[in-house]
Protein backbone atom coordinates (compact mmCIF):
# COMPACT_ATOMS: atom_id res chain seq x y z
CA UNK A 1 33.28 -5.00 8.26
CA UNK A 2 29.65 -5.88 8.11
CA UNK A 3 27.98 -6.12 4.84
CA UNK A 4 25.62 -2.09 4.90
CA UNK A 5 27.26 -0.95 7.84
CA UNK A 6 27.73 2.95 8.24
CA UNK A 7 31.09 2.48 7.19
CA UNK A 8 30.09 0.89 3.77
CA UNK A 9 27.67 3.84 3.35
CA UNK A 10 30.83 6.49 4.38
CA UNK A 11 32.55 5.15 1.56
CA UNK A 12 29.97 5.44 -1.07
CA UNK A 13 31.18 8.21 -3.71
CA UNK A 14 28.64 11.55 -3.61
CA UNK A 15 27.68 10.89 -6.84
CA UNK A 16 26.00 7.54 -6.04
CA UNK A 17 24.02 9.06 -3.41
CA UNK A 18 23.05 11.91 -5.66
CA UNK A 19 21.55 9.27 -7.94
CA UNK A 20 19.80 7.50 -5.16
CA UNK A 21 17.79 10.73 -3.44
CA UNK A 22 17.11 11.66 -7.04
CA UNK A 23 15.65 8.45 -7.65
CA UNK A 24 13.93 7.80 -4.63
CA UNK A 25 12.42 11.99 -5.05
CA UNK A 26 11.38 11.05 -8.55
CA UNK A 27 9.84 8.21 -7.83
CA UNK A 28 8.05 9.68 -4.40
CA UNK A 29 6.93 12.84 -6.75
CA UNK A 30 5.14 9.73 -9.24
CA UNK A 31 3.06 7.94 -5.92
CA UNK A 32 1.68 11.53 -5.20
CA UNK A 33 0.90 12.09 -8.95
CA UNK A 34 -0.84 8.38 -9.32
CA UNK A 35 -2.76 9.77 -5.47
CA UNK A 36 -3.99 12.68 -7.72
CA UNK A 37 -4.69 10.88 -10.87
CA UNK A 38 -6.78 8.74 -8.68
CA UNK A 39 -9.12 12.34 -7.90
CA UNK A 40 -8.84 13.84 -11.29
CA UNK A 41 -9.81 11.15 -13.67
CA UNK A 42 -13.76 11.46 -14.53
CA UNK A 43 -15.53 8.70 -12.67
CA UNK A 44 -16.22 5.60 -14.64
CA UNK A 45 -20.26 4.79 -15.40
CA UNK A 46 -20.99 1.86 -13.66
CA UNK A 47 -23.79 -0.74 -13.85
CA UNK A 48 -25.22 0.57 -10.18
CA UNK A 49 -24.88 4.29 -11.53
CA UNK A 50 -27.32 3.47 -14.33
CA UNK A 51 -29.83 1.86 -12.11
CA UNK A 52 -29.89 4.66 -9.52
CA UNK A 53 -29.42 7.27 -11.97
CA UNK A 54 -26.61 8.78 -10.09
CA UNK A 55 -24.88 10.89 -12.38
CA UNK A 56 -21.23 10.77 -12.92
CA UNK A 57 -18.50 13.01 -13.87
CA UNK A 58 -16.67 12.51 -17.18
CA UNK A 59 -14.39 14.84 -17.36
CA UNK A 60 -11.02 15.84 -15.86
CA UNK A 61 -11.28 18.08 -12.85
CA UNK A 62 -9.02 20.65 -13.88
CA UNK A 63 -7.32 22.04 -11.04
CA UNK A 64 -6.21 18.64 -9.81
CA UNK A 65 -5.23 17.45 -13.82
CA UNK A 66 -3.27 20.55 -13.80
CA UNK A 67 -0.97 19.26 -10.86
CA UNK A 68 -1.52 15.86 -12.37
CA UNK A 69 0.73 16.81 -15.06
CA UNK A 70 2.84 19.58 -13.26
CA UNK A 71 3.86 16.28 -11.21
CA UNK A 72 4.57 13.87 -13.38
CA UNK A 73 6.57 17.01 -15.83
CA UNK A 74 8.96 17.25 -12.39
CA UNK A 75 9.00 13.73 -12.14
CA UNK A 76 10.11 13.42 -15.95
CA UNK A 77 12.72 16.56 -15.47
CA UNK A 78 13.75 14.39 -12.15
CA UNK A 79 14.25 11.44 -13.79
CA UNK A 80 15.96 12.50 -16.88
CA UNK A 81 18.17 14.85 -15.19
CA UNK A 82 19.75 11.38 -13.05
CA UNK A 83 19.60 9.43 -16.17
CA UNK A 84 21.87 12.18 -17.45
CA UNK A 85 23.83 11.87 -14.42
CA UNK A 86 24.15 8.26 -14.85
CA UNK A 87 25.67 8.18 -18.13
CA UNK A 88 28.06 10.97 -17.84
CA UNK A 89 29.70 9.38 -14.40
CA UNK A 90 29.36 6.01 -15.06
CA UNK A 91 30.16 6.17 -18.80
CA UNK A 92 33.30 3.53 -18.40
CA UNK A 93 31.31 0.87 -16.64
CA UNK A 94 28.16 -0.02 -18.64
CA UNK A 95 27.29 -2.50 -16.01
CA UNK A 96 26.13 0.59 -14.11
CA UNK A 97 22.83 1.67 -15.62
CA UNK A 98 19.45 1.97 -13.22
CA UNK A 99 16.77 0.57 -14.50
CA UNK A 100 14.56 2.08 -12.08
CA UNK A 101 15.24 5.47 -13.54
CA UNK A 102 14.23 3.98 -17.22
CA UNK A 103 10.82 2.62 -15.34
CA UNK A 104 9.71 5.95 -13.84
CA UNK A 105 10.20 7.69 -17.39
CA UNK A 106 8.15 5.02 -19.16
CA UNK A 107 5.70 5.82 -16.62
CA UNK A 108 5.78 9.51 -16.49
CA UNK A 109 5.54 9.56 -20.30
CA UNK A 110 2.49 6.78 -20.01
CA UNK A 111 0.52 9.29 -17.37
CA UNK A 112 1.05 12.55 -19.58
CA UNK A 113 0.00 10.89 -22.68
CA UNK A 114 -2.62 9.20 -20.54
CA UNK A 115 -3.77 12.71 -19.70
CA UNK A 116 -2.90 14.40 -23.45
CA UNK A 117 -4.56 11.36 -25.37
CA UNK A 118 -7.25 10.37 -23.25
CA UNK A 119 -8.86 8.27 -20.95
């Protein structure tokens, strides 16, 4: 049998792949909220924005901050939920732990207190 052939994938326990689409949703959810960080954040005062006197925003648009943090909150809830998950199936074999999941809550918590604490 070939090395991630469909069999291999057949045998994979329903767990497992519950962990996987929750990890690959979580972390899909955090690329969306870092798109709309990207359009929320107030614009940064540049060198060229003093000497043309363009004005710039600084402060959070708040419509887009508001899904800002209503994505990265699902993305935390996402993530903690398959940590959860994680421990309670694989509680035997320690060897077992994704460090992925660990990642995307660092960074969820890093954006909302980003947000909370400022910018």
């Amino acid at each position: 049998m070939k090395r991630g052939s469909l069999a291999d994938l057949k045998q994979v326990p329903f767990w497992s792949r519950v962990l996987g689409w929750l990890s690959i949703f979580g972390w899909l959810i955090f690329v969306i909220a870092a798109v709309v960080f990207n359009y929320a954040k107030p614009e940064r005062n540049t060198i060229l924005t003093e000497i043309f006197g363009i004005s710039v925003r600084d402060y959070w648009q708040i419509t887009l901050g508001d899904l800002f943090v209503i994505l990265l909150v699902i993305g935390l809830c996402v993530s903690l939920l398959s940590l959860a998950l994680n421990y309670i199936l694989f509680r035997q074999d320690k060897q077992h732990l994704w460090i992925n999941i660990l990642i995307l809550i660092m960074s969820c918590l890093g954006g909302l207190s980003l947000y909370f604490f400022g910018y």
